[in-house]
PDB file of N, CA and C in Angstrom:
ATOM      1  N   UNK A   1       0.844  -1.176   0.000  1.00  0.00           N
ATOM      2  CA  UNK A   1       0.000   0.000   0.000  1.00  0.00           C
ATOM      3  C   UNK A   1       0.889   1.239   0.000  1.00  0.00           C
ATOM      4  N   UNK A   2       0.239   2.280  -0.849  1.00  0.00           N
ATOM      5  CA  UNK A   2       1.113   3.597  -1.043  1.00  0.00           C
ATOM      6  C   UNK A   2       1.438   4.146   0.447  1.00  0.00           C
ATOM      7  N   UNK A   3       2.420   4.957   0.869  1.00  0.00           N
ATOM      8  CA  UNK A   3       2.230   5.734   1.909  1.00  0.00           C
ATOM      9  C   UNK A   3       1.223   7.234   1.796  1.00  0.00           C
ATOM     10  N   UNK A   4       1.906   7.280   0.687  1.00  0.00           N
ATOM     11  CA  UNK A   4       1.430   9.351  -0.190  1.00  0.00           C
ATOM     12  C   UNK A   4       2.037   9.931   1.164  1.00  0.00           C
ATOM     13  N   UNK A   5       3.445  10.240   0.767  1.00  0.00           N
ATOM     14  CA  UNK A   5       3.945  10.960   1.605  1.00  0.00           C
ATOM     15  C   UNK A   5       3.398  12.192   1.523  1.00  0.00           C
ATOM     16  N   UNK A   6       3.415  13.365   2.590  1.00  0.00           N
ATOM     17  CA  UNK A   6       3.229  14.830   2.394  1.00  0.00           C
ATOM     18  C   UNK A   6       3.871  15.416   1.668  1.00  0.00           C
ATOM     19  N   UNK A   7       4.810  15.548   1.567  1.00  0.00           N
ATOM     20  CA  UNK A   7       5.447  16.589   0.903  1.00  0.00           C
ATOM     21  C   UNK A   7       6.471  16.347  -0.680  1.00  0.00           C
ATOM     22  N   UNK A   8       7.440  16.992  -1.362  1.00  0.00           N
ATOM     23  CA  UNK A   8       7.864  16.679  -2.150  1.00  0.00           C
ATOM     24  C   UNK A   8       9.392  16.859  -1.302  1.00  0.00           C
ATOM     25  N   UNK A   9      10.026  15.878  -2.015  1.00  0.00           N
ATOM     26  CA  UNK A   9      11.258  15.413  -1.363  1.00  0.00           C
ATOM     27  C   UNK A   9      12.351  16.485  -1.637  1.00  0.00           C
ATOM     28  N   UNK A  10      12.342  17.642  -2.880  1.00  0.00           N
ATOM     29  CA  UNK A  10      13.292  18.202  -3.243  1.00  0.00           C
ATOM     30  C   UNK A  10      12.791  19.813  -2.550  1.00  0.00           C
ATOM     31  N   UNK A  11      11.400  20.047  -2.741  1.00  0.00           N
ATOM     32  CA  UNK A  11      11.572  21.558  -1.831  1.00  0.00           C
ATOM     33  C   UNK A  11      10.460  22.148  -1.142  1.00  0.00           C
ATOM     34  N   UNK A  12       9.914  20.285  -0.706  1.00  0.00           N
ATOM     35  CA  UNK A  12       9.113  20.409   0.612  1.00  0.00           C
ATOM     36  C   UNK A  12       7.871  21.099   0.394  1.00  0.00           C
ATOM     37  N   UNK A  13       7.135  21.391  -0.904  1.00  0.00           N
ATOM     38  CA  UNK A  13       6.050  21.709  -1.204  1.00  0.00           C
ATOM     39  C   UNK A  13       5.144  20.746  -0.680  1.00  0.00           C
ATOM     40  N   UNK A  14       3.841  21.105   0.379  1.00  0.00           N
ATOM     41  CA  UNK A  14       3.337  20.410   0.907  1.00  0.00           C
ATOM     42  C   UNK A  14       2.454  19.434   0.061  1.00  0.00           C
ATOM     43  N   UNK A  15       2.023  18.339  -0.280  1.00  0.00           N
ATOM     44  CA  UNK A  15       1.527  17.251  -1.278  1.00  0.00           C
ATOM     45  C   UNK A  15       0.485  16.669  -0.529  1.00  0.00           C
ATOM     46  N   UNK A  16      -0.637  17.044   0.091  1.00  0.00           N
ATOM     47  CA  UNK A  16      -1.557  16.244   0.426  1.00  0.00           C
ATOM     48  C   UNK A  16      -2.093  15.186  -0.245  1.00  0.00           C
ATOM     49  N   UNK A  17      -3.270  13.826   0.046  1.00  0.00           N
ATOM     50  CA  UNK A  17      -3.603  13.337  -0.974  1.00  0.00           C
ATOM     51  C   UNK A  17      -4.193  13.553  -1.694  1.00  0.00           C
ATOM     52  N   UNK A  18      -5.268  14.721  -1.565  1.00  0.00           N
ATOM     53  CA  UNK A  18      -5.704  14.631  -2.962  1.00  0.00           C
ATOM     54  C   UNK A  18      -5.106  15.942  -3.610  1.00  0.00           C
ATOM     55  N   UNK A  19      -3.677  15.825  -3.469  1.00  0.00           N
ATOM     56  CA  UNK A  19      -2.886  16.842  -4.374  1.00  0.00           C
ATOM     57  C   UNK A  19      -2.783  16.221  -5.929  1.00  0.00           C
ATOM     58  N   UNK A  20      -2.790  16.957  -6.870  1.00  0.00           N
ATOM     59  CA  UNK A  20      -2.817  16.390  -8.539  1.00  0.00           C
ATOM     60  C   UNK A  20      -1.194  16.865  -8.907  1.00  0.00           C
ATOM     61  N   UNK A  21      -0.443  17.248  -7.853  1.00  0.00           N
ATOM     62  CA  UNK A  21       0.754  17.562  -7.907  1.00  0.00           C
ATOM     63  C   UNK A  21       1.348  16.622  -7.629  1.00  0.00           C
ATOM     64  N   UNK A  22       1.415  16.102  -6.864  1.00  0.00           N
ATOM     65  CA  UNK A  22       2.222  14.734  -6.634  1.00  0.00           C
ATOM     66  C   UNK A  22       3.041  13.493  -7.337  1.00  0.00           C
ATOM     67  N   UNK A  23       3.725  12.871  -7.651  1.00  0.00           N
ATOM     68  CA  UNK A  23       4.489  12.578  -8.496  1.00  0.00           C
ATOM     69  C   UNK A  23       5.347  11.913  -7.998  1.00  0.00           C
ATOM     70  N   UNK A  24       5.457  10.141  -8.426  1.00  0.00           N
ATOM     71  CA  UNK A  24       6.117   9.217  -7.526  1.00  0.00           C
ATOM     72  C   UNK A  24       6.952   8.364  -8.786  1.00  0.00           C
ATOM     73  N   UNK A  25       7.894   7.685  -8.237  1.00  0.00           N
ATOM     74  CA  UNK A  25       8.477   6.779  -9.094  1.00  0.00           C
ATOM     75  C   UNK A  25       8.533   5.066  -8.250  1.00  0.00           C
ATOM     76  N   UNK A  26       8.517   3.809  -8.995  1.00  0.00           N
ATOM     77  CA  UNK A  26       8.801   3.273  -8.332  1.00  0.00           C
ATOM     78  C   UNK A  26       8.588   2.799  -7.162  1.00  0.00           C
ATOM     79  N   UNK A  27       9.797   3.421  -6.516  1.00  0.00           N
ATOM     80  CA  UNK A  27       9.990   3.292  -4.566  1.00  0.00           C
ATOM     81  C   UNK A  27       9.167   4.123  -4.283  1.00  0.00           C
ATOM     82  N   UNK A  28       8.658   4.691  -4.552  1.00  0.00           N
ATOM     83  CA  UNK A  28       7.803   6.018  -4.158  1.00  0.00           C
ATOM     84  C   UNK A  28       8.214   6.826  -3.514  1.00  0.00           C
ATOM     85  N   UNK A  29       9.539   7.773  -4.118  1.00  0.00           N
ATOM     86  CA  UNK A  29       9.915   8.558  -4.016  1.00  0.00           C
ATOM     87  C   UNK A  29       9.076   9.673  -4.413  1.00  0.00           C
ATOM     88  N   UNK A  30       9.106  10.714  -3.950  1.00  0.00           N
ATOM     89  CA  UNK A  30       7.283  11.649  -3.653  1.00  0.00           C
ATOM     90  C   UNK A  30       8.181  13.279  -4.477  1.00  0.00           C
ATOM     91  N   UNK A  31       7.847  13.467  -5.539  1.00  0.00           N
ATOM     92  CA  UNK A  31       8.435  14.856  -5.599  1.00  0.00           C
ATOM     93  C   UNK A  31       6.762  15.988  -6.424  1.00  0.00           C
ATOM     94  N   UNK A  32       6.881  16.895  -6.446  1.00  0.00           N
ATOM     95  CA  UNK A  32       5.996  17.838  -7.239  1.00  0.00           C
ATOM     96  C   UNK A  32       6.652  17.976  -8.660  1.00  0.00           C
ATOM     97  N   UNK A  33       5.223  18.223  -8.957  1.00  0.00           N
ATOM     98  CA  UNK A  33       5.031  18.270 -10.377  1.00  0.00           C
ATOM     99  C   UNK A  33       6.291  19.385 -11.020  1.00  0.00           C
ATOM    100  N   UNK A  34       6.393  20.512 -10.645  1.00  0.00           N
ATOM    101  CA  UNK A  34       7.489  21.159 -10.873  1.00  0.00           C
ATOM    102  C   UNK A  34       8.758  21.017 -10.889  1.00  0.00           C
ATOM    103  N   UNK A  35       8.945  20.139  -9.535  1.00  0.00           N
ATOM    104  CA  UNK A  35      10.383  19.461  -9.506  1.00  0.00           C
ATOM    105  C   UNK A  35      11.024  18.323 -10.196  1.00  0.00           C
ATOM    106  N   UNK A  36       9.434  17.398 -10.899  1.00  0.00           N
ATOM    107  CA  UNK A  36       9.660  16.535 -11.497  1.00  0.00           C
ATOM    108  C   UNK A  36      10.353  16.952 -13.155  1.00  0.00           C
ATOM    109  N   UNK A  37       9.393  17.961 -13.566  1.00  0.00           N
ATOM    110  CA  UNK A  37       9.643  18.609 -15.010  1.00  0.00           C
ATOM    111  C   UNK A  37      10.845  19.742 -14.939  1.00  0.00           C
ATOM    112  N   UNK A  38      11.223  20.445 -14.280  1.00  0.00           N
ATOM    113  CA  UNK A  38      12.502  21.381 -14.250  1.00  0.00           C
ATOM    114  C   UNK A  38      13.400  21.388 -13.441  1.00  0.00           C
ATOM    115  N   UNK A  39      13.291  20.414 -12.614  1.00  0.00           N
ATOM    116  CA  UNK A  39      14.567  19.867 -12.057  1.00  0.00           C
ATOM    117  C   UNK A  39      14.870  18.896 -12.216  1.00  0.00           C
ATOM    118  N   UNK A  40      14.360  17.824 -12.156  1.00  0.00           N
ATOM    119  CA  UNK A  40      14.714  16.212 -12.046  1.00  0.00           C
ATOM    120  C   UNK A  40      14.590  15.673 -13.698  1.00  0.00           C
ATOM    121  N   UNK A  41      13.733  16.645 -14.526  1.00  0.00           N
ATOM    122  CA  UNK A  41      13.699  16.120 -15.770  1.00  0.00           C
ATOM    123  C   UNK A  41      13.209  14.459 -16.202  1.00  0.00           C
ATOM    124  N   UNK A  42      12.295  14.384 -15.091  1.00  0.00           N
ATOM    125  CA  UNK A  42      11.615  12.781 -15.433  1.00  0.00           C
ATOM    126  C   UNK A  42      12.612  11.898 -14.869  1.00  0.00           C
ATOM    127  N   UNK A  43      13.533  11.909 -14.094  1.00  0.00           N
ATOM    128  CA  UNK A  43      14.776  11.266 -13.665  1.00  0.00           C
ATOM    129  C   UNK A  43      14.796  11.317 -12.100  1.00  0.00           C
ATOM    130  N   UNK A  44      14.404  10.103 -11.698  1.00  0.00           N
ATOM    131  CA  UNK A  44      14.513  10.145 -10.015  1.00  0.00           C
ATOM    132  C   UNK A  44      16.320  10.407  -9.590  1.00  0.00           C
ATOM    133  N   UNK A  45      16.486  10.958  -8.644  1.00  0.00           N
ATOM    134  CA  UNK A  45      17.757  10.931  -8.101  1.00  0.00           C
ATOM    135  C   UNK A  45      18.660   9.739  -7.686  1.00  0.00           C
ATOM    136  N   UNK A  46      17.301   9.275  -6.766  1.00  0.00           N
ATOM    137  CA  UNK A  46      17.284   7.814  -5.996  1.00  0.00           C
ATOM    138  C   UNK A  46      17.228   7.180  -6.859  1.00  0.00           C
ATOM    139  N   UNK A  47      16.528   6.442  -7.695  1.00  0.00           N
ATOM    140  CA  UNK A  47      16.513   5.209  -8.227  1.00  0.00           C
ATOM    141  C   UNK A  47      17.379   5.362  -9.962  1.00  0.00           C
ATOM    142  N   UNK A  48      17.428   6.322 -10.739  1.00  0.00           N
ATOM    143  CA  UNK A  48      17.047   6.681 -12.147  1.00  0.00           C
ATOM    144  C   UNK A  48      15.926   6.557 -12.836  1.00  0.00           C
ATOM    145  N   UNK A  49      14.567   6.062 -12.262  1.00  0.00           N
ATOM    146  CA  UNK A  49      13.526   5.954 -12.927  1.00  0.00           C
ATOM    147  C   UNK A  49      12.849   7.178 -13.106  1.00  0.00           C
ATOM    148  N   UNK A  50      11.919   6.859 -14.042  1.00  0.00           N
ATOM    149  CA  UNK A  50      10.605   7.824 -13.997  1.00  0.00           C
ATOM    150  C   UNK A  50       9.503   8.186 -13.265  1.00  0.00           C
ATOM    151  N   UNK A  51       8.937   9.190 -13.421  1.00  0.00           N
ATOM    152  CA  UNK A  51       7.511   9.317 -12.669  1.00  0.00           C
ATOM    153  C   UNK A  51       6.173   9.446 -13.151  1.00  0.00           C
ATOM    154  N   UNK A  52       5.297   9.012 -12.366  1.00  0.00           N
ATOM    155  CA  UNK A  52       4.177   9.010 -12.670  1.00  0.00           C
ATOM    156  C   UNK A  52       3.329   9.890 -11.692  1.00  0.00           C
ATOM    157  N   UNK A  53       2.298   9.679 -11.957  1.00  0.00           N
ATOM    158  CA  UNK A  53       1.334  10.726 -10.933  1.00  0.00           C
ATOM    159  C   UNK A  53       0.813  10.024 -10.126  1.00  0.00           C
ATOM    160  N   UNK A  54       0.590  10.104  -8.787  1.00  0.00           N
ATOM    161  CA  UNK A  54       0.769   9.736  -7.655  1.00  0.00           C
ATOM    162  C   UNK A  54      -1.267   9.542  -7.382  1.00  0.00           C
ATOM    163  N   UNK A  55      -1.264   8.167  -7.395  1.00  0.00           N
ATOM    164  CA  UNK A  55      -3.098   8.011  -6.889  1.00  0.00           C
ATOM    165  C   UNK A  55      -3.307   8.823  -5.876  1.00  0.00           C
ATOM    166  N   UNK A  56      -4.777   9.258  -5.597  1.00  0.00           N
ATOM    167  CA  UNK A  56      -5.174   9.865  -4.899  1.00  0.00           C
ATOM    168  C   UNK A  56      -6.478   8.944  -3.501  1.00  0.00           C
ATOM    169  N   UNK A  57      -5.980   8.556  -2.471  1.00  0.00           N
ATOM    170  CA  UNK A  57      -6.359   6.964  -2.079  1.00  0.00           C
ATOM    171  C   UNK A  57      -8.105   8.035  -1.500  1.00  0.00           C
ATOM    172  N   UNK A  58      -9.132   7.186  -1.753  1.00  0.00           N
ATOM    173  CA  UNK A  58     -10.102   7.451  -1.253  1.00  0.00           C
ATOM    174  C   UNK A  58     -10.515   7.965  -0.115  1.00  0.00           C
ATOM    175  N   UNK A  59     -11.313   8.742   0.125  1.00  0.00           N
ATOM    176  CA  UNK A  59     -12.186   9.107   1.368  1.00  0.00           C
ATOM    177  C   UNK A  59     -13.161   8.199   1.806  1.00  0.00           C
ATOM    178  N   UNK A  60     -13.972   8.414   1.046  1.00  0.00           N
ATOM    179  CA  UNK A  60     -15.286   7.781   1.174  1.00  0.00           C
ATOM    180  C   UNK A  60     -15.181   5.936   1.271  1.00  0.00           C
ATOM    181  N   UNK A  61     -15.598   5.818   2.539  1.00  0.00           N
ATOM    182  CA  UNK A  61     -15.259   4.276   2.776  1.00  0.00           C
ATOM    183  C   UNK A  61     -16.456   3.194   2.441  1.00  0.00           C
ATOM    184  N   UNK A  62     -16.990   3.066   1.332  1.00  0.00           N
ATOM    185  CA  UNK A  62     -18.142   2.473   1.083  1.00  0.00           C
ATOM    186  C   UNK A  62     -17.206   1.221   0.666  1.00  0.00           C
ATOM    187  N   UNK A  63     -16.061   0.572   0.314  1.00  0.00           N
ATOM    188  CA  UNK A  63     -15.605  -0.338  -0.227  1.00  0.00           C
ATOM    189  C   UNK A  63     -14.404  -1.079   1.221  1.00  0.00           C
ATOM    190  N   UNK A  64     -14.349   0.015   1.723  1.00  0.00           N
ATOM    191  CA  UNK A  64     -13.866  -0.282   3.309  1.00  0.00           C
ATOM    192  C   UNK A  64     -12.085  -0.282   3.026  1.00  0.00           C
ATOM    193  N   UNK A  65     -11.993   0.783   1.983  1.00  0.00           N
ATOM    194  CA  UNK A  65     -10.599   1.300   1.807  1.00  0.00           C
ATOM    195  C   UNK A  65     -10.703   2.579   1.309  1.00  0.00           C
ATOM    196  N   UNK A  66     -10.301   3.019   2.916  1.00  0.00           N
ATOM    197  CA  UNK A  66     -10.025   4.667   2.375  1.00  0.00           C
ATOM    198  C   UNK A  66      -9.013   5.627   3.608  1.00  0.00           C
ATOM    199  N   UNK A  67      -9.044   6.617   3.854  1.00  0.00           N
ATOM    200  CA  UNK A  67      -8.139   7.319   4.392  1.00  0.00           C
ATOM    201  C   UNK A  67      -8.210   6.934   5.829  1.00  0.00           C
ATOM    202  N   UNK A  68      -9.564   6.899   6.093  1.00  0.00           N
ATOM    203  CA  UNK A  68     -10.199   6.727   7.964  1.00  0.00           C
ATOM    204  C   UNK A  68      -8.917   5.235   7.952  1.00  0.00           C
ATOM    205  N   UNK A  69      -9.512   4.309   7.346  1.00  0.00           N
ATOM    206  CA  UNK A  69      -8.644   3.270   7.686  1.00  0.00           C
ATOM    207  C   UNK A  69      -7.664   2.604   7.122  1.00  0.00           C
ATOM    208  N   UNK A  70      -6.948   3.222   6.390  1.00  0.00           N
ATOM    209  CA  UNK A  70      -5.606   3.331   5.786  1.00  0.00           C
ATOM    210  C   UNK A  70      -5.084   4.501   6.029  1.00  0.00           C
ATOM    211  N   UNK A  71      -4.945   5.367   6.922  1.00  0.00           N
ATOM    212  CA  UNK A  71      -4.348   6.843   6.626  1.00  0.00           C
ATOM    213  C   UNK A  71      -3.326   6.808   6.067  1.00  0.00           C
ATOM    214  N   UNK A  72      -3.567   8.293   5.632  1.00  0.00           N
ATOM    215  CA  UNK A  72      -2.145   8.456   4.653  1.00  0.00           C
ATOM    216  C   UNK A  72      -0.778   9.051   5.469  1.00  0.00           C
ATOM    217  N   UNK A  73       0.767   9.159   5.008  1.00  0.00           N
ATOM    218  CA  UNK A  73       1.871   8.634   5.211  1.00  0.00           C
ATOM    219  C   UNK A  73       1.728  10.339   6.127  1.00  0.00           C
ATOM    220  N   UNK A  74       2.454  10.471   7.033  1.00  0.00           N
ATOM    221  CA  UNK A  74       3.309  11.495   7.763  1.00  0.00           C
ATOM    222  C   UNK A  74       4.477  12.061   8.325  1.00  0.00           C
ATOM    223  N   UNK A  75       5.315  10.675   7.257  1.00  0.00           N
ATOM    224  CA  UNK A  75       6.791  10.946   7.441  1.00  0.00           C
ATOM    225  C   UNK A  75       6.650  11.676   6.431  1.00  0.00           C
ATOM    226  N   UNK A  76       8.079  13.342   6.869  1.00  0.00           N
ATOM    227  CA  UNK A  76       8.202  13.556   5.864  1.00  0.00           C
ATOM    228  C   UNK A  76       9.587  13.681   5.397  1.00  0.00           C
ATOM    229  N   UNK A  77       9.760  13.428   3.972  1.00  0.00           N
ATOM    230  CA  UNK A  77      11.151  13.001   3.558  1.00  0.00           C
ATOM    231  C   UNK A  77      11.848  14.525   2.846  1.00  0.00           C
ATOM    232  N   UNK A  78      12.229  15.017   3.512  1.00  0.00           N
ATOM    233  CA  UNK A  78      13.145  16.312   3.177  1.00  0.00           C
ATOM    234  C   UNK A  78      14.804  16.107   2.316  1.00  0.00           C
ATOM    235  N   UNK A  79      14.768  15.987   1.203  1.00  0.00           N
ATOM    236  CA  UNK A  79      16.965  15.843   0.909  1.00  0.00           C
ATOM    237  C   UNK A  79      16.823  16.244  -0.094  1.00  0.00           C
ATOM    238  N   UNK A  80      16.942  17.586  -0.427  1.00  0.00           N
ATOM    239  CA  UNK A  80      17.174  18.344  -1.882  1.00  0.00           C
ATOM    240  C   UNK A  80      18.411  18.055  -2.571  1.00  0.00           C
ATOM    241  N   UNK A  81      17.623  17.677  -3.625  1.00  0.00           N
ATOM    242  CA  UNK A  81      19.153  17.215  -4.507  1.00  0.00           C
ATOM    243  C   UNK A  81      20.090  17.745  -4.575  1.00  0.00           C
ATOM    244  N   UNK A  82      21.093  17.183  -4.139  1.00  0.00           N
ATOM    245  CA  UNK A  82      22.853  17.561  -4.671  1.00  0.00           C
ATOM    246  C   UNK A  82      23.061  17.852  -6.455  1.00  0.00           C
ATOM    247  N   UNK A  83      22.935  18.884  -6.587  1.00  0.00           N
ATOM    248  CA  UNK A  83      22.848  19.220  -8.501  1.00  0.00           C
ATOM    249  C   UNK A  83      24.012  18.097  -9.124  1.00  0.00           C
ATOM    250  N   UNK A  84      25.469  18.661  -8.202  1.00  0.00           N
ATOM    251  CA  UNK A  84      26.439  18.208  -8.493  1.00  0.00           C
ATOM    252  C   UNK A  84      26.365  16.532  -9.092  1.00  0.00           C
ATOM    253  N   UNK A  85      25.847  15.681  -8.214  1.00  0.00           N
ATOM    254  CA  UNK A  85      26.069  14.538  -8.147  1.00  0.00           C
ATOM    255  C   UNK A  85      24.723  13.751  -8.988  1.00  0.00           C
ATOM    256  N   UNK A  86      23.267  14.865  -8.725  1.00  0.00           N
ATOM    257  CA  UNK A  86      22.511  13.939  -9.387  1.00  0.00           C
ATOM    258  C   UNK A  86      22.397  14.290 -11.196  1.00  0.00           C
ATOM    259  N   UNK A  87      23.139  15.216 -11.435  1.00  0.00           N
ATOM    260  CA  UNK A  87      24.157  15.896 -13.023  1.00  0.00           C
ATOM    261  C   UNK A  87      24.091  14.536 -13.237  1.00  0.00           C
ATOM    262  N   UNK A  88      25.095  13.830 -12.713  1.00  0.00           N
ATOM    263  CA  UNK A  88      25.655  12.306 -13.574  1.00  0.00           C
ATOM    264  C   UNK A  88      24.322  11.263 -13.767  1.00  0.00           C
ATOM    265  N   UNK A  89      23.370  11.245 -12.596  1.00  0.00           N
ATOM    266  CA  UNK A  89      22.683  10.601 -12.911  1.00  0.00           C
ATOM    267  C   UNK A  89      21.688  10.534 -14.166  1.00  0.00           C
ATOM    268  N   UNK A  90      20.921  11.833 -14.166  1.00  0.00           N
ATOM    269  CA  UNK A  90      20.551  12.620 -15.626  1.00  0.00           C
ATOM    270  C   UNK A  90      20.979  11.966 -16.245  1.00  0.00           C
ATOM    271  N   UNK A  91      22.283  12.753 -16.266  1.00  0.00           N
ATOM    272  CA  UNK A  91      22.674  12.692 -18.180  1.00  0.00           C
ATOM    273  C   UNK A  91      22.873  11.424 -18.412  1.00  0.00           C
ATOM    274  N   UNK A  92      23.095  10.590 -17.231  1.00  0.00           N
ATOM    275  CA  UNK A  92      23.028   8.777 -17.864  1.00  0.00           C
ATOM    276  C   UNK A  92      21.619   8.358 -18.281  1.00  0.00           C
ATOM    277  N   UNK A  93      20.557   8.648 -17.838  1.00  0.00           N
ATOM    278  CA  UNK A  93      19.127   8.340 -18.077  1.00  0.00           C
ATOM    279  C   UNK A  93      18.634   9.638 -19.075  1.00  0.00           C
ATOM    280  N   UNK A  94      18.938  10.214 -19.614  1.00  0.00           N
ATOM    281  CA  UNK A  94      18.598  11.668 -19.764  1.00  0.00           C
ATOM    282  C   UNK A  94      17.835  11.393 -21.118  1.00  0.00           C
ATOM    283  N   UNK A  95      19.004  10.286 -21.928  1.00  0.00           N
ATOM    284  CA  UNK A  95      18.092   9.746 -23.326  1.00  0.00           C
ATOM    285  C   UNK A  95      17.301   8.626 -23.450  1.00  0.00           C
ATOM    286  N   UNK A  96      17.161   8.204 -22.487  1.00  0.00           N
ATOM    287  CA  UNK A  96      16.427   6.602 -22.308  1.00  0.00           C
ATOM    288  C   UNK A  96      15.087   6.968 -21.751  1.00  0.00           C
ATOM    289  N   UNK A  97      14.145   6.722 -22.358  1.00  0.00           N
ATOM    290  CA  UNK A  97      12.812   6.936 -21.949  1.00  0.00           C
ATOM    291  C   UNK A  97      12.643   5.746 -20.680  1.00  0.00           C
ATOM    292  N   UNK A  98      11.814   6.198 -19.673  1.00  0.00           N
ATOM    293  CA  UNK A  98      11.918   5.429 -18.592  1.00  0.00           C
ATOM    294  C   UNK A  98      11.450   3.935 -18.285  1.00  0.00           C
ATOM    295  N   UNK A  99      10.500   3.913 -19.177  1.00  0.00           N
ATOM    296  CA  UNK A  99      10.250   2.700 -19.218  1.00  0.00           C
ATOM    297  C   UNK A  99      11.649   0.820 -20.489  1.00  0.00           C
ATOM    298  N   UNK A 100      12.304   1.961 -20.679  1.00  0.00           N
ATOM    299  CA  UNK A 100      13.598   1.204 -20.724  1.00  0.00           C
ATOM    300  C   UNK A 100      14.976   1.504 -19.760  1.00  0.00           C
ATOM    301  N   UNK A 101      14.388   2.132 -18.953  1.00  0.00           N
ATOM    302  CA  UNK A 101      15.706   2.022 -17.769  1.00  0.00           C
ATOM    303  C   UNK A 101      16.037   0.761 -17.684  1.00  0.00           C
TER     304      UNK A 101
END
C-alpha cells in the first residue's frame, strides 16, 4: 500500500492526498510536479527511474478502503538534490525513456 507521503522530497512543497501535484516513481519517491519537469527532468535521483502521478487513495469508505482506515503517510522526507552529483545521474538516463531504464 502507497504511503502518499506529504510533501515533495526536493523543496518540501506540501503534497496532500488529494494533491494532482504529486508525483512518484517506483519506490515512491514523492516529488511535485514542478520538480519533477525542471529539475529532475523525469529522472529520479534515488533510483534513475521515472515518474508518474501519484493516486489519490479514497475518502469515502463504502468499499472499506479509504483514508479513515488506511491513513495516509506522515513521514516527511526532506533531501534536496545535490545538482552536483545527481548531473551524472541525468545525463546517464537523460536519453532513455523510462520505461527502458
Amino acid at each position: 500500500m502507497l504511503e502518499i507521503r506529504p510533501t515533495c522530497e526536493n523543496c518540501n512543497k506540501p503534497l496532500p492526498n488529494d494533491s494532482a501535484e504529486a508525483m512518484i516513481c517506483s519506490y515512491e519517491c514523492t516529488y511535485c510536479k514542478d520538480c519533477v519537469d525542471n529539475v529532475l527532468y523525469n529522472v529520479c535521483p534515488n533510483c534513475g527511474g521515472g515518474f508518474e502521478k501519484r493516486p489519490i487513495r479514497p475518502t469515502d469508505c463504502l468499499t472499506g478502503n479509504c483514508t479513515d482506515k488506511h491513513p495516509v503517510g506522515e513521514n516527511v522526507v526532506f533531501n534536496p538534490i545535490d545538482k552536483e552529483k545527481f548531473e551524472k545521474v541525468r545525463a546517464h538516463f537523460a536519453d532513455v525513456v523510462p520505461e527502458n531504464r
